[in-house]
PDB file of N, CA and C in Angstrom:
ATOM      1  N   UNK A   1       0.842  -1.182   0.000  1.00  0.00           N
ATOM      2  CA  UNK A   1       0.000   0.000   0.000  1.00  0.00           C
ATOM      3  C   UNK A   1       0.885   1.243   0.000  1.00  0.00           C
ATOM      4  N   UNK A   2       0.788   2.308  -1.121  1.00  0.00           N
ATOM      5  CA  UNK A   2       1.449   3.232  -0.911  1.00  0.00           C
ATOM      6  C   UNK A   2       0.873   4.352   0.062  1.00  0.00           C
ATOM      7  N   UNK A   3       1.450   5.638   0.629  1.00  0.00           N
ATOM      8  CA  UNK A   3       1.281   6.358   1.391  1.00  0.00           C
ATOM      9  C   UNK A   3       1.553   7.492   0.316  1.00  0.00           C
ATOM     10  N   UNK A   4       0.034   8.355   0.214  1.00  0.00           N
ATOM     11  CA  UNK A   4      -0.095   9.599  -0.552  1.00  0.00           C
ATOM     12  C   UNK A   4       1.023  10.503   0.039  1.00  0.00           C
ATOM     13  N   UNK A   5       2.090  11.168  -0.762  1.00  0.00           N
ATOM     14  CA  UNK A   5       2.693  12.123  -0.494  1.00  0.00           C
ATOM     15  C   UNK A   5       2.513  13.366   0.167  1.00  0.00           C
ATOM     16  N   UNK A   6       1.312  13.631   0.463  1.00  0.00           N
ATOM     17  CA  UNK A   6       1.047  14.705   1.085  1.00  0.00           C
ATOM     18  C   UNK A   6       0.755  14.279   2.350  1.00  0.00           C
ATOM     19  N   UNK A   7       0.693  13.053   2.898  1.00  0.00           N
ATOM     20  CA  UNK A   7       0.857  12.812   4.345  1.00  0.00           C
ATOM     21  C   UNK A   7       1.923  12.757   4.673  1.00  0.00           C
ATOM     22  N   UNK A   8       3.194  12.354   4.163  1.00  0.00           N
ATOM     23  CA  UNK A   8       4.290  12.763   4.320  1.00  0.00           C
ATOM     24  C   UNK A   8       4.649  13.773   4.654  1.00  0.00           C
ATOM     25  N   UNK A   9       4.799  14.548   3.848  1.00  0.00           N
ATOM     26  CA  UNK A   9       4.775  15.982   3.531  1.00  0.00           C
ATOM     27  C   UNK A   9       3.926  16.671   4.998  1.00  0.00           C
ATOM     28  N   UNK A  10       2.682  16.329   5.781  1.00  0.00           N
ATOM     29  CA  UNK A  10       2.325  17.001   6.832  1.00  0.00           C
ATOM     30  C   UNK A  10       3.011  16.313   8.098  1.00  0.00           C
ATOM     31  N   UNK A  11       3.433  15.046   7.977  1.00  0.00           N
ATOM     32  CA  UNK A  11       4.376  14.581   9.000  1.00  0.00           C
ATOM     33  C   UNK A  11       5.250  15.404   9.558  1.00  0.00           C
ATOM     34  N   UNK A  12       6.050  15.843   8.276  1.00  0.00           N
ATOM     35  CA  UNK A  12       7.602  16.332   8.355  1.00  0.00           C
ATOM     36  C   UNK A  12       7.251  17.734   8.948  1.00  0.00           C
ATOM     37  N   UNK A  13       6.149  18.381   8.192  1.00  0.00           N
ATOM     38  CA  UNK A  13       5.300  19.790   8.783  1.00  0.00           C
ATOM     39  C   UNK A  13       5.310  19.830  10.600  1.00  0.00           C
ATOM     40  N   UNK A  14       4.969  18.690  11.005  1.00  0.00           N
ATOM     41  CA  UNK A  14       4.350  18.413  12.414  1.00  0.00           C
ATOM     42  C   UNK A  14       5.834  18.552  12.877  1.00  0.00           C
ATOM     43  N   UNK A  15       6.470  17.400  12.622  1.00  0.00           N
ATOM     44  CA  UNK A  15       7.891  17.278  13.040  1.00  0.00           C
ATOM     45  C   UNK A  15       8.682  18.959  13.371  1.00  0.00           C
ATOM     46  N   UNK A  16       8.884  19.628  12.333  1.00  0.00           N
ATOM     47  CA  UNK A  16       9.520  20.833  12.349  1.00  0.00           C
ATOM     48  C   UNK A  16       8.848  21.719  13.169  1.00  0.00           C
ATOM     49  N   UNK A  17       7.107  21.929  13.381  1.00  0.00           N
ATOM     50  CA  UNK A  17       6.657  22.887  13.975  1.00  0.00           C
ATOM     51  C   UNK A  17       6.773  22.526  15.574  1.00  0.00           C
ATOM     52  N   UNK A  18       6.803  21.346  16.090  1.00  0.00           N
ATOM     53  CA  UNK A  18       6.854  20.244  17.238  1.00  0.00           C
ATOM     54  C   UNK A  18       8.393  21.025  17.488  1.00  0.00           C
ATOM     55  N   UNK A  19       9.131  20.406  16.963  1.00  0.00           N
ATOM     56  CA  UNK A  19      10.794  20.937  17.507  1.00  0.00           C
ATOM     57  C   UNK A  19      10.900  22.204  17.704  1.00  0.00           C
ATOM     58  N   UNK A  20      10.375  23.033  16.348  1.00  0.00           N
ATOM     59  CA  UNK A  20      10.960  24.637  16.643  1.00  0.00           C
ATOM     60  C   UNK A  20      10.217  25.483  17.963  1.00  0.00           C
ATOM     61  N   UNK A  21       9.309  25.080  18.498  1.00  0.00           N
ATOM     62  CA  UNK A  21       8.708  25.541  20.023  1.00  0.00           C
ATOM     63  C   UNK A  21       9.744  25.309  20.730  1.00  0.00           C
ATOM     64  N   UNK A  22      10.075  23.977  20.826  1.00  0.00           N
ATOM     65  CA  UNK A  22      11.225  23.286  21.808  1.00  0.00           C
ATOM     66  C   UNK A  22      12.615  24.404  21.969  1.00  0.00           C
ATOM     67  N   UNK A  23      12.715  24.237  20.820  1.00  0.00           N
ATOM     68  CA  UNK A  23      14.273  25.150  20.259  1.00  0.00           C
ATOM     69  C   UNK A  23      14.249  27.161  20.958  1.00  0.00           C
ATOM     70  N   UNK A  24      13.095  27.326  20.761  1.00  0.00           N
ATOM     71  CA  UNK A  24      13.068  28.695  21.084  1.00  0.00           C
ATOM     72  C   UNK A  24      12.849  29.107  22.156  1.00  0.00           C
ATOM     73  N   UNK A  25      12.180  28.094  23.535  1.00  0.00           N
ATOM     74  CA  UNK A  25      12.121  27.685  24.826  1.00  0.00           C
ATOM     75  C   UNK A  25      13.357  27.478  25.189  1.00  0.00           C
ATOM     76  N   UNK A  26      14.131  26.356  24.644  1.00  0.00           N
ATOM     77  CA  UNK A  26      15.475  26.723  25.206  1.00  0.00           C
ATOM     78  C   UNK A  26      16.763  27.715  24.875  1.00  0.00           C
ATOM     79  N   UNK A  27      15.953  28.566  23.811  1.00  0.00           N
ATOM     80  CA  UNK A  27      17.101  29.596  23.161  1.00  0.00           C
ATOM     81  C   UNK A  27      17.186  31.026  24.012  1.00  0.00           C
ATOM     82  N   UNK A  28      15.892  30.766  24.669  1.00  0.00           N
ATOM     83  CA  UNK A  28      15.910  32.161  25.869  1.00  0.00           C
ATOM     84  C   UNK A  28      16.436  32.072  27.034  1.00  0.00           C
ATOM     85  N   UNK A  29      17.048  30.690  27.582  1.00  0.00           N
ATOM     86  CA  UNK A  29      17.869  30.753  28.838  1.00  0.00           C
ATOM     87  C   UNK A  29      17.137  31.332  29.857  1.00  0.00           C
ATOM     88  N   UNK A  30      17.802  31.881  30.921  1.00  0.00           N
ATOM     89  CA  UNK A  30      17.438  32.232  31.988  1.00  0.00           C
ATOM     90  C   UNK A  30      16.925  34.277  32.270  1.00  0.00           C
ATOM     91  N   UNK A  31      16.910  34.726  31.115  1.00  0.00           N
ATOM     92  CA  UNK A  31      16.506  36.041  30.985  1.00  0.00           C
ATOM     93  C   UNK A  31      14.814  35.890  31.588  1.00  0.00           C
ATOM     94  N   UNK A  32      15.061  36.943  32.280  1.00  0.00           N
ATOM     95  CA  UNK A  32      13.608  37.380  33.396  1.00  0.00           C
ATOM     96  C   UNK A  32      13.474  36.211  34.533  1.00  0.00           C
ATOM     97  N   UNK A  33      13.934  35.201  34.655  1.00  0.00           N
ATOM     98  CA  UNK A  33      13.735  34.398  35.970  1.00  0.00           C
ATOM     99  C   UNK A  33      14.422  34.711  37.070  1.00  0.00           C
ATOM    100  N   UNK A  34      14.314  34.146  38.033  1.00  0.00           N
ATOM    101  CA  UNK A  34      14.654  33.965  39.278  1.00  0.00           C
ATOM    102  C   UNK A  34      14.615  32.636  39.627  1.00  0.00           C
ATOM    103  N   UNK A  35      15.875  32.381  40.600  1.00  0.00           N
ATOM    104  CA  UNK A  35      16.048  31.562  41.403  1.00  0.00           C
ATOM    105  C   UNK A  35      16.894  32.057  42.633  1.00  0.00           C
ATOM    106  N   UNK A  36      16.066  30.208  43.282  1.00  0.00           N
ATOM    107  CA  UNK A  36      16.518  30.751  44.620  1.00  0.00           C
ATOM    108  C   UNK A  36      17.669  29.546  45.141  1.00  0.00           C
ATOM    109  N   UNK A  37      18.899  30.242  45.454  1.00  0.00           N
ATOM    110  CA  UNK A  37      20.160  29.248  45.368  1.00  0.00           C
ATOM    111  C   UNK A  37      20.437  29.276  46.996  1.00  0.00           C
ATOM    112  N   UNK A  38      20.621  28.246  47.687  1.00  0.00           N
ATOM    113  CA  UNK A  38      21.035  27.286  49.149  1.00  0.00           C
ATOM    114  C   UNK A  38      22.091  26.472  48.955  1.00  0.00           C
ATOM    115  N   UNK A  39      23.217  27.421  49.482  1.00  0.00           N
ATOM    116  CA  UNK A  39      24.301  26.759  49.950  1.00  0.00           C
ATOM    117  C   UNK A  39      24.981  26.313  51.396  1.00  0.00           C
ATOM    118  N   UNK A  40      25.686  25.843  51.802  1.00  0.00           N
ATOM    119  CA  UNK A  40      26.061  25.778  53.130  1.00  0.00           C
ATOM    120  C   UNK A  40      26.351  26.888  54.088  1.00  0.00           C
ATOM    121  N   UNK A  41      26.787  28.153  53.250  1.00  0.00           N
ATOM    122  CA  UNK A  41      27.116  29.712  54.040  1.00  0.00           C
ATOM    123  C   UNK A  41      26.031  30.148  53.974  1.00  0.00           C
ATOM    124  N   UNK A  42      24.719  30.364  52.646  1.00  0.00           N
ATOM    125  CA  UNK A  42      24.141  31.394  52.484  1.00  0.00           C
ATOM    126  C   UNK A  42      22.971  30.865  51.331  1.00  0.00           C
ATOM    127  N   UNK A  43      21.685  31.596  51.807  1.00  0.00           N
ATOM    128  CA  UNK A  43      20.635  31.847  51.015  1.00  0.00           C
ATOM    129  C   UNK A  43      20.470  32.577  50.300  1.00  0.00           C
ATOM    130  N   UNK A  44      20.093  33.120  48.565  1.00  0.00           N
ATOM    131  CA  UNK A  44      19.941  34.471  48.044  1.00  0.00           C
ATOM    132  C   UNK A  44      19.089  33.755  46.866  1.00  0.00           C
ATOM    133  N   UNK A  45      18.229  34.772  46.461  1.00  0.00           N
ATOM    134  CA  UNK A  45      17.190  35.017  44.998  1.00  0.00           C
ATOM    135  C   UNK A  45      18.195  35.142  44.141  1.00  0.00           C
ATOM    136  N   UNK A  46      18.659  34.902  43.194  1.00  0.00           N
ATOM    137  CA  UNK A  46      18.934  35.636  41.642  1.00  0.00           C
ATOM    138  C   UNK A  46      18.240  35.550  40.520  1.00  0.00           C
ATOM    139  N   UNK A  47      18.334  37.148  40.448  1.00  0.00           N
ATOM    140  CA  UNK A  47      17.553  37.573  39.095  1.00  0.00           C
ATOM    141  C   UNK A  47      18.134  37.812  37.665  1.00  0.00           C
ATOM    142  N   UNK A  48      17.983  37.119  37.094  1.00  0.00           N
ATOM    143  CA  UNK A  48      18.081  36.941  35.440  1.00  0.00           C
ATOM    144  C   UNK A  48      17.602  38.117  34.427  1.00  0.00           C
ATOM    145  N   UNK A  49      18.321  39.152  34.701  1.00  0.00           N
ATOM    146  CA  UNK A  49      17.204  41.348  34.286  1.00  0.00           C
ATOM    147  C   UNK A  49      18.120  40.336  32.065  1.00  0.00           C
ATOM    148  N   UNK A  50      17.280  41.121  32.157  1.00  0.00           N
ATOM    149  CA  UNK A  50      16.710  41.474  30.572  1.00  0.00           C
ATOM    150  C   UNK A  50      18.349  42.304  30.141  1.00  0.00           C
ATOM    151  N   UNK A  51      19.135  41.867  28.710  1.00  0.00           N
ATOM    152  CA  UNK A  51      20.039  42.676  28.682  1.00  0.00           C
ATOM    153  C   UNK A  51      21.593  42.280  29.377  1.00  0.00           C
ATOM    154  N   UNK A  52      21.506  40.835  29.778  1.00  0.00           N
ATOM    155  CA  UNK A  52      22.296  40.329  30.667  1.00  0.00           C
ATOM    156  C   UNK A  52      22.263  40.965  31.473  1.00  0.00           C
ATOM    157  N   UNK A  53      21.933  41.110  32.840  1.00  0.00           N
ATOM    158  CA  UNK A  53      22.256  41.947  33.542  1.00  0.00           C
ATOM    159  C   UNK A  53      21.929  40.827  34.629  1.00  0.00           C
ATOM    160  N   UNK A  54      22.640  40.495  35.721  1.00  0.00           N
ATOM    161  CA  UNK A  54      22.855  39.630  37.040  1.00  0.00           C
ATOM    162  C   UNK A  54      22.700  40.713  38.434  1.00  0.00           C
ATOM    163  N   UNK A  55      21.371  40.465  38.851  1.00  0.00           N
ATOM    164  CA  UNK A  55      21.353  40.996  40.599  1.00  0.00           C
ATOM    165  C   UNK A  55      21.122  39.679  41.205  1.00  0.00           C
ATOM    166  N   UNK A  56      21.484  39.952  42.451  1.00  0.00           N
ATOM    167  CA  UNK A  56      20.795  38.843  43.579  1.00  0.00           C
ATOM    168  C   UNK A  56      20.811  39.745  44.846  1.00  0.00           C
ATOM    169  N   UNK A  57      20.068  38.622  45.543  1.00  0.00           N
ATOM    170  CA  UNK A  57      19.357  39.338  47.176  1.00  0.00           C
ATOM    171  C   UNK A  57      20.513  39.768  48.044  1.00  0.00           C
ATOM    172  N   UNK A  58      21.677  39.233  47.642  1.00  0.00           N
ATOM    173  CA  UNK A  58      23.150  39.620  48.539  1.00  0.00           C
ATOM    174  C   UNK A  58      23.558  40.863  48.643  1.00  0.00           C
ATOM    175  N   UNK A  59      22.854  41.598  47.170  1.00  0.00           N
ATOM    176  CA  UNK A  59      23.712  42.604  46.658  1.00  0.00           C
ATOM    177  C   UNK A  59      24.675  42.740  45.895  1.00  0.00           C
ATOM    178  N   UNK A  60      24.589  41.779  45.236  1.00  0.00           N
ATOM    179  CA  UNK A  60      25.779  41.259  44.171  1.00  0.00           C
ATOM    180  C   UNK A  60      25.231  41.553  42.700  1.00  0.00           C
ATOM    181  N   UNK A  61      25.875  42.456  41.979  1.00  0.00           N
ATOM    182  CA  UNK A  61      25.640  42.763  40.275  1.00  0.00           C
ATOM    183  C   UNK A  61      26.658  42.090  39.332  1.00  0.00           C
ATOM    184  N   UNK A  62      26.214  41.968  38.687  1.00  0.00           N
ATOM    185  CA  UNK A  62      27.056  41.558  37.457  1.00  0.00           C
ATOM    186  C   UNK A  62      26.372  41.401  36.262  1.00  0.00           C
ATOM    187  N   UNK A  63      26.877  40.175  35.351  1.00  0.00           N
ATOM    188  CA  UNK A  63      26.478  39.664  33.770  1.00  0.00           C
ATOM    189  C   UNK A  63      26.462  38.705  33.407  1.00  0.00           C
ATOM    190  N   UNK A  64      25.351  37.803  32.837  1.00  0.00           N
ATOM    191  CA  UNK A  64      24.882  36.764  32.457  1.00  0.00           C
ATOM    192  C   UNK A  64      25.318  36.767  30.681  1.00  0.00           C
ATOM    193  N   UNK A  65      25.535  35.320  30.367  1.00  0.00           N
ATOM    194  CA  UNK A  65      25.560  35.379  28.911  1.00  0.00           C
ATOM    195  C   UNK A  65      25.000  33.149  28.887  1.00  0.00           C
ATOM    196  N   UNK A  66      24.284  33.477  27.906  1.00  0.00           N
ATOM    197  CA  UNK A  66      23.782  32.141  27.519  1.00  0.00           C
ATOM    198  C   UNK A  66      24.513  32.172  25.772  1.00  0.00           C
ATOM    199  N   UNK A  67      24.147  30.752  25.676  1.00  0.00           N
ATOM    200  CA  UNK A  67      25.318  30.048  24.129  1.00  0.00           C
ATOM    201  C   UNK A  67      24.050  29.429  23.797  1.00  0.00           C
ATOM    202  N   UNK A  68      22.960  29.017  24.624  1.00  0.00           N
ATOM    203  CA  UNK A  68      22.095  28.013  24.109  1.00  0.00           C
ATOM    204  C   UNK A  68      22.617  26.688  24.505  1.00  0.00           C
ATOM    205  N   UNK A  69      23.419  26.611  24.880  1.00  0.00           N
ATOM    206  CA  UNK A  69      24.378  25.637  26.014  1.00  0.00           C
ATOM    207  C   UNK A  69      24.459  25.435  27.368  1.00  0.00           C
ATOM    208  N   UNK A  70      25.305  26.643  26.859  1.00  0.00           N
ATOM    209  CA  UNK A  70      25.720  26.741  28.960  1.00  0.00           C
ATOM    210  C   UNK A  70      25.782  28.316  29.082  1.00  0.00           C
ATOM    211  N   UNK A  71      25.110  28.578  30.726  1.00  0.00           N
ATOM    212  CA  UNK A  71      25.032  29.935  30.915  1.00  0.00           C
ATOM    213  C   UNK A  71      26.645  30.081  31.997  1.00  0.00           C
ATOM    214  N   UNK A  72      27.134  31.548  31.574  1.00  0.00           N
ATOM    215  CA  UNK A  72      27.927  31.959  32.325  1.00  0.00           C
ATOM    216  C   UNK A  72      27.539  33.033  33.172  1.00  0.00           C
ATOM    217  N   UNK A  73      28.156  33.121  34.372  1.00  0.00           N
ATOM    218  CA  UNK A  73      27.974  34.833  35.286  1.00  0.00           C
ATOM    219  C   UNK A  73      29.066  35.285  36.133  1.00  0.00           C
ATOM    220  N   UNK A  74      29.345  36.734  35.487  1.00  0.00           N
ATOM    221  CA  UNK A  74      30.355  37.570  35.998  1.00  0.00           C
ATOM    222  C   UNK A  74      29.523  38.266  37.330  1.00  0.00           C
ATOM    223  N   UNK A  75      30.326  37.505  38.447  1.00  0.00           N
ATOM    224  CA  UNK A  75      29.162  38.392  39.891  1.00  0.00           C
ATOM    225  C   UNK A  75      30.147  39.194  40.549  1.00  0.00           C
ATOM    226  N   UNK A  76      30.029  40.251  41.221  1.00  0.00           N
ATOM    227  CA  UNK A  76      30.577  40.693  41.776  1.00  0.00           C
ATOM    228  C   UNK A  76      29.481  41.382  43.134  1.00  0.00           C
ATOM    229  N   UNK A  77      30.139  40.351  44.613  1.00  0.00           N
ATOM    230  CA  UNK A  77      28.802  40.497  45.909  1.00  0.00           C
ATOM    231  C   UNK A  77      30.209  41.630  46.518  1.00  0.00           C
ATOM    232  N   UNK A  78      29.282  42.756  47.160  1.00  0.00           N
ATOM    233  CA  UNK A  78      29.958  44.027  47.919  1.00  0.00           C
ATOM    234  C   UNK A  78      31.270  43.483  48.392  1.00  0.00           C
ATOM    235  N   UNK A  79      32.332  44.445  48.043  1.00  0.00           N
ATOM    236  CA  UNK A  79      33.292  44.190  49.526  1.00  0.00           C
ATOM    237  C   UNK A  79      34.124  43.050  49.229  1.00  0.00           C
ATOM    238  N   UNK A  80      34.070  42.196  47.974  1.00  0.00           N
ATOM    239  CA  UNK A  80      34.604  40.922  47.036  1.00  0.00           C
ATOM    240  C   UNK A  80      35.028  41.153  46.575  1.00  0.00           C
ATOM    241  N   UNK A  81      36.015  40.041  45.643  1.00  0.00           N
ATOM    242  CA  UNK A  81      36.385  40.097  44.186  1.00  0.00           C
ATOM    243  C   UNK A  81      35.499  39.767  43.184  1.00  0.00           C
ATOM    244  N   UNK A  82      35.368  40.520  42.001  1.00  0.00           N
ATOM    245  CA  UNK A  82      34.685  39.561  41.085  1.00  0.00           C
ATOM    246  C   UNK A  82      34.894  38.004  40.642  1.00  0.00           C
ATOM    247  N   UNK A  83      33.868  36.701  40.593  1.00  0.00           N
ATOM    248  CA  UNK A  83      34.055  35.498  40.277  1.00  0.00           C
ATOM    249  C   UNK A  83      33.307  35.401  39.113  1.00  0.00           C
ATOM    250  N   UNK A  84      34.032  34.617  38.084  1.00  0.00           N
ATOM    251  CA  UNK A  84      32.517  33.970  37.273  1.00  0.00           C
ATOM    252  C   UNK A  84      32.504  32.486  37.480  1.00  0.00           C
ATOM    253  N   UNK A  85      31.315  32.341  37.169  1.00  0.00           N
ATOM    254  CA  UNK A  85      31.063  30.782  36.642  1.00  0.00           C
ATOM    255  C   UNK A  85      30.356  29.927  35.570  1.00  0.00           C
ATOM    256  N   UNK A  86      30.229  29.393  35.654  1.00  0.00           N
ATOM    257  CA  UNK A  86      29.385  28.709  34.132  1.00  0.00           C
ATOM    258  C   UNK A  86      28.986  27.016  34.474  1.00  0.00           C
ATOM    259  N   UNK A  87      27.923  26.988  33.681  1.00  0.00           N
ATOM    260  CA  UNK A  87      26.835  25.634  33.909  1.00  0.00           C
ATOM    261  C   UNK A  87      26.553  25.624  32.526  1.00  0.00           C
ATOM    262  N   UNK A  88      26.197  24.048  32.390  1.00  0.00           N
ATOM    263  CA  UNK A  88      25.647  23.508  31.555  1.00  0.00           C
ATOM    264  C   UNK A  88      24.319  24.160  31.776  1.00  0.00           C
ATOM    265  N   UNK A  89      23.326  24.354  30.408  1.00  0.00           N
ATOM    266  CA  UNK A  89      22.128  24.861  30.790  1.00  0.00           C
ATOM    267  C   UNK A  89      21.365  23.798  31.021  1.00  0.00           C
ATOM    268  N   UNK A  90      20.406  23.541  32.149  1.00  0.00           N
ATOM    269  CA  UNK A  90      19.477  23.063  32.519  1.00  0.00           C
ATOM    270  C   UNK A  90      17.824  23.917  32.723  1.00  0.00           C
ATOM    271  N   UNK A  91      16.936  23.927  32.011  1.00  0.00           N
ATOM    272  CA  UNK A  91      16.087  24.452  31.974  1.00  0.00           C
ATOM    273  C   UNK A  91      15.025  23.609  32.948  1.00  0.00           C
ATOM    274  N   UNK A  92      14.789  24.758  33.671  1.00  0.00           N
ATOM    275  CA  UNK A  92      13.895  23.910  35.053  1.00  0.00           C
ATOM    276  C   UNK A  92      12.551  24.892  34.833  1.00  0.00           C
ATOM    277  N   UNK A  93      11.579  24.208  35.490  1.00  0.00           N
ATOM    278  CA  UNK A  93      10.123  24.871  35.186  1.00  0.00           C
ATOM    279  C   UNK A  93       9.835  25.427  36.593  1.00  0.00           C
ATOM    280  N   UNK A  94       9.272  26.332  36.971  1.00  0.00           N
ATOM    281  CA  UNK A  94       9.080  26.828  38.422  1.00  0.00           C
ATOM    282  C   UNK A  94       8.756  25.895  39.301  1.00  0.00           C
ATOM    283  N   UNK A  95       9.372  26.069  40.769  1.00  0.00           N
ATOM    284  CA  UNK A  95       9.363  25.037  41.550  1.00  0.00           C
ATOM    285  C   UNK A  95      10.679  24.031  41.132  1.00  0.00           C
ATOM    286  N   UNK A  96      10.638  23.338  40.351  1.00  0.00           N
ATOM    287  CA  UNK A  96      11.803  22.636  39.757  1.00  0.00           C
ATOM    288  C   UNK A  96      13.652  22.663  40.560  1.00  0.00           C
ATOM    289  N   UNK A  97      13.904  21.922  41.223  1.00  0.00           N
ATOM    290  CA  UNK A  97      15.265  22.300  41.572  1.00  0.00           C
ATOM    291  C   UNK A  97      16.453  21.664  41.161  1.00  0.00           C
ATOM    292  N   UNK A  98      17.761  21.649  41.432  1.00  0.00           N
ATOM    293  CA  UNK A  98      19.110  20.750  40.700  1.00  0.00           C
ATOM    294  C   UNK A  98      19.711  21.023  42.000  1.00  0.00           C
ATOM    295  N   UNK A  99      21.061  20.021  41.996  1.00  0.00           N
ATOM    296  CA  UNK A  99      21.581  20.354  43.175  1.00  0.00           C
ATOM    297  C   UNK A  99      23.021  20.125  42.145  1.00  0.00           C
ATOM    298  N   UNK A 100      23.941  21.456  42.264  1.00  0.00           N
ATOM    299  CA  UNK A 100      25.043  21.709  41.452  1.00  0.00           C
ATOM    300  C   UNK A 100      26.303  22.287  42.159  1.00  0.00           C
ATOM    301  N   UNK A 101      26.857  22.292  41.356  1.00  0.00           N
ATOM    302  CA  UNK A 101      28.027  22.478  41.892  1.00  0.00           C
ATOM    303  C   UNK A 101      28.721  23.800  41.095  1.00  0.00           C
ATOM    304  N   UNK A 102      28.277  24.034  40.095  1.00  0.00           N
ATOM    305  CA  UNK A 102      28.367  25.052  38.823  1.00  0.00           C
ATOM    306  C   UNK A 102      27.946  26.483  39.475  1.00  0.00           C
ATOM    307  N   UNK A 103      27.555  26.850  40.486  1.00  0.00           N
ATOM    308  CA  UNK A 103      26.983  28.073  40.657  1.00  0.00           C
ATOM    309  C   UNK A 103      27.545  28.904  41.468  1.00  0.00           C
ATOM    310  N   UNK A 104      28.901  28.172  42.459  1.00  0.00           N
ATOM    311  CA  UNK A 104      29.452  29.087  42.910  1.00  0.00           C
ATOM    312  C   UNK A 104      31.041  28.730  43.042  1.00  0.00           C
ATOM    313  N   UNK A 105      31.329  30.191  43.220  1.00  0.00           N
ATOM    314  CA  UNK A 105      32.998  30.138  43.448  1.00  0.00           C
ATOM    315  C   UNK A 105      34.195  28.881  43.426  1.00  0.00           C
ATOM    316  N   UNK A 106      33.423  28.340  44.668  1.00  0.00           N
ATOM    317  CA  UNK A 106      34.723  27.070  45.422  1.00  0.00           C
ATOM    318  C   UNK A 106      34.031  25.918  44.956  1.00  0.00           C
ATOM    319  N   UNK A 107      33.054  25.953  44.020  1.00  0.00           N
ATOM    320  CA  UNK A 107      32.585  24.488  43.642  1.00  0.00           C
ATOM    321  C   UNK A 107      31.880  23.745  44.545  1.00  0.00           C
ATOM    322  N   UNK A 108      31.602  24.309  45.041  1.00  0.00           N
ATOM    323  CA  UNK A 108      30.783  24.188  46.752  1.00  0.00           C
ATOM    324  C   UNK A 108      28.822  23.545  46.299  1.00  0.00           C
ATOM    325  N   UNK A 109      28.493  22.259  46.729  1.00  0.00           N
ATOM    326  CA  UNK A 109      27.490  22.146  46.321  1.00  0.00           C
ATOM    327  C   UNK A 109      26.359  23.296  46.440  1.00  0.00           C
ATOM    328  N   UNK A 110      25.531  23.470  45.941  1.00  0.00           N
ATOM    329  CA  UNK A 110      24.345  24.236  45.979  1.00  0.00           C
ATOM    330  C   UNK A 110      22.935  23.918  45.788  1.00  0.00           C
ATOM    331  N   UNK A 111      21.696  23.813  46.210  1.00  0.00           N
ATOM    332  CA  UNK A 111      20.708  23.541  45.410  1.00  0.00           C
ATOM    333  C   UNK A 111      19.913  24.710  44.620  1.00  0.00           C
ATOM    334  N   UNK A 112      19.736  24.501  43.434  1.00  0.00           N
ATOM    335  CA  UNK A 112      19.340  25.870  42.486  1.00  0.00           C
ATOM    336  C   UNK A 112      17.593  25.562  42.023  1.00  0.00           C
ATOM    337  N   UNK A 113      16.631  26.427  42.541  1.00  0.00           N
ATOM    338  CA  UNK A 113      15.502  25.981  42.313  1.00  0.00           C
ATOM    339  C   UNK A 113      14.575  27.410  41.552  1.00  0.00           C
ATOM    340  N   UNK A 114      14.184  27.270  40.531  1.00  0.00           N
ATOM    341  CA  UNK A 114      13.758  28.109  39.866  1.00  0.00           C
ATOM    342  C   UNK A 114      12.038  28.797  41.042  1.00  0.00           C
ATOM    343  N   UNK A 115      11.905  29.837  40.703  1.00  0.00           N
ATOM    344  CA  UNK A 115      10.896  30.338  41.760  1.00  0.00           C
ATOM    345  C   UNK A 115      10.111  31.166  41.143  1.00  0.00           C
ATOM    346  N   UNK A 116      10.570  31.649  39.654  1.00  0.00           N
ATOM    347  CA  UNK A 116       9.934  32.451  38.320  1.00  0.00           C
ATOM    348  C   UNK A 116      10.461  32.379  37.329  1.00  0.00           C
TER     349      UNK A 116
END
């Protein structure tokens, strides 16, 4: 039995429109969220501002950059040196948490739980 070409043809349609949602969900990274990161010293929010731009509840500014990969951040908390770091991107849905090691300085575990 052959298969009319134009069901084909809406397969491949489905296929491409199915992925490219996927693709553009993870092409925005962490711009406008928040999370809330628990480590062994310290609790803080960080906010993901529009423009790269890195605050958190510490008082710490800096700059975010995503690859569609992995996100990096240049922080600098009062009275410090500046650190960066970088993670594989993991896209978590609110509520959602990871427990990493990628998020701060000394490699120091953390749990990172998205909160917006």
């Amino acid at each position: 039995m052959r298969v009319p070409a134009w069901i084909g043809f809406c397969a491949l349609l489905i296929v491409i429109a199915c992925g490219s949602g996927e693709a553009r969900a993870q092409a925005l990274g962490p711009e406008n969220r928040a999370y809330a990161v628990d480590t062994a010293n310290e609790r803080y929010t960080a906010q993901f501002r529009t423009n790269g731009r890195y605050e958190d509840s510490r008082g710490a500014r800096g700059s975010w950059s995503y690859d569609g990969r992995s996100l990096c951040m240049l922080i600098r908390k009062p009275y410090e040196d500046e650190y960066e770091v970088c993670a594989p991107w993991i896209d978590l849905r609110i509520g959602q948490g990871i427990l990493t090691n990628d998020w701060t300085p000394d490699r120091s575990l953390a749990r990172v739980t998205r909160i917006e």
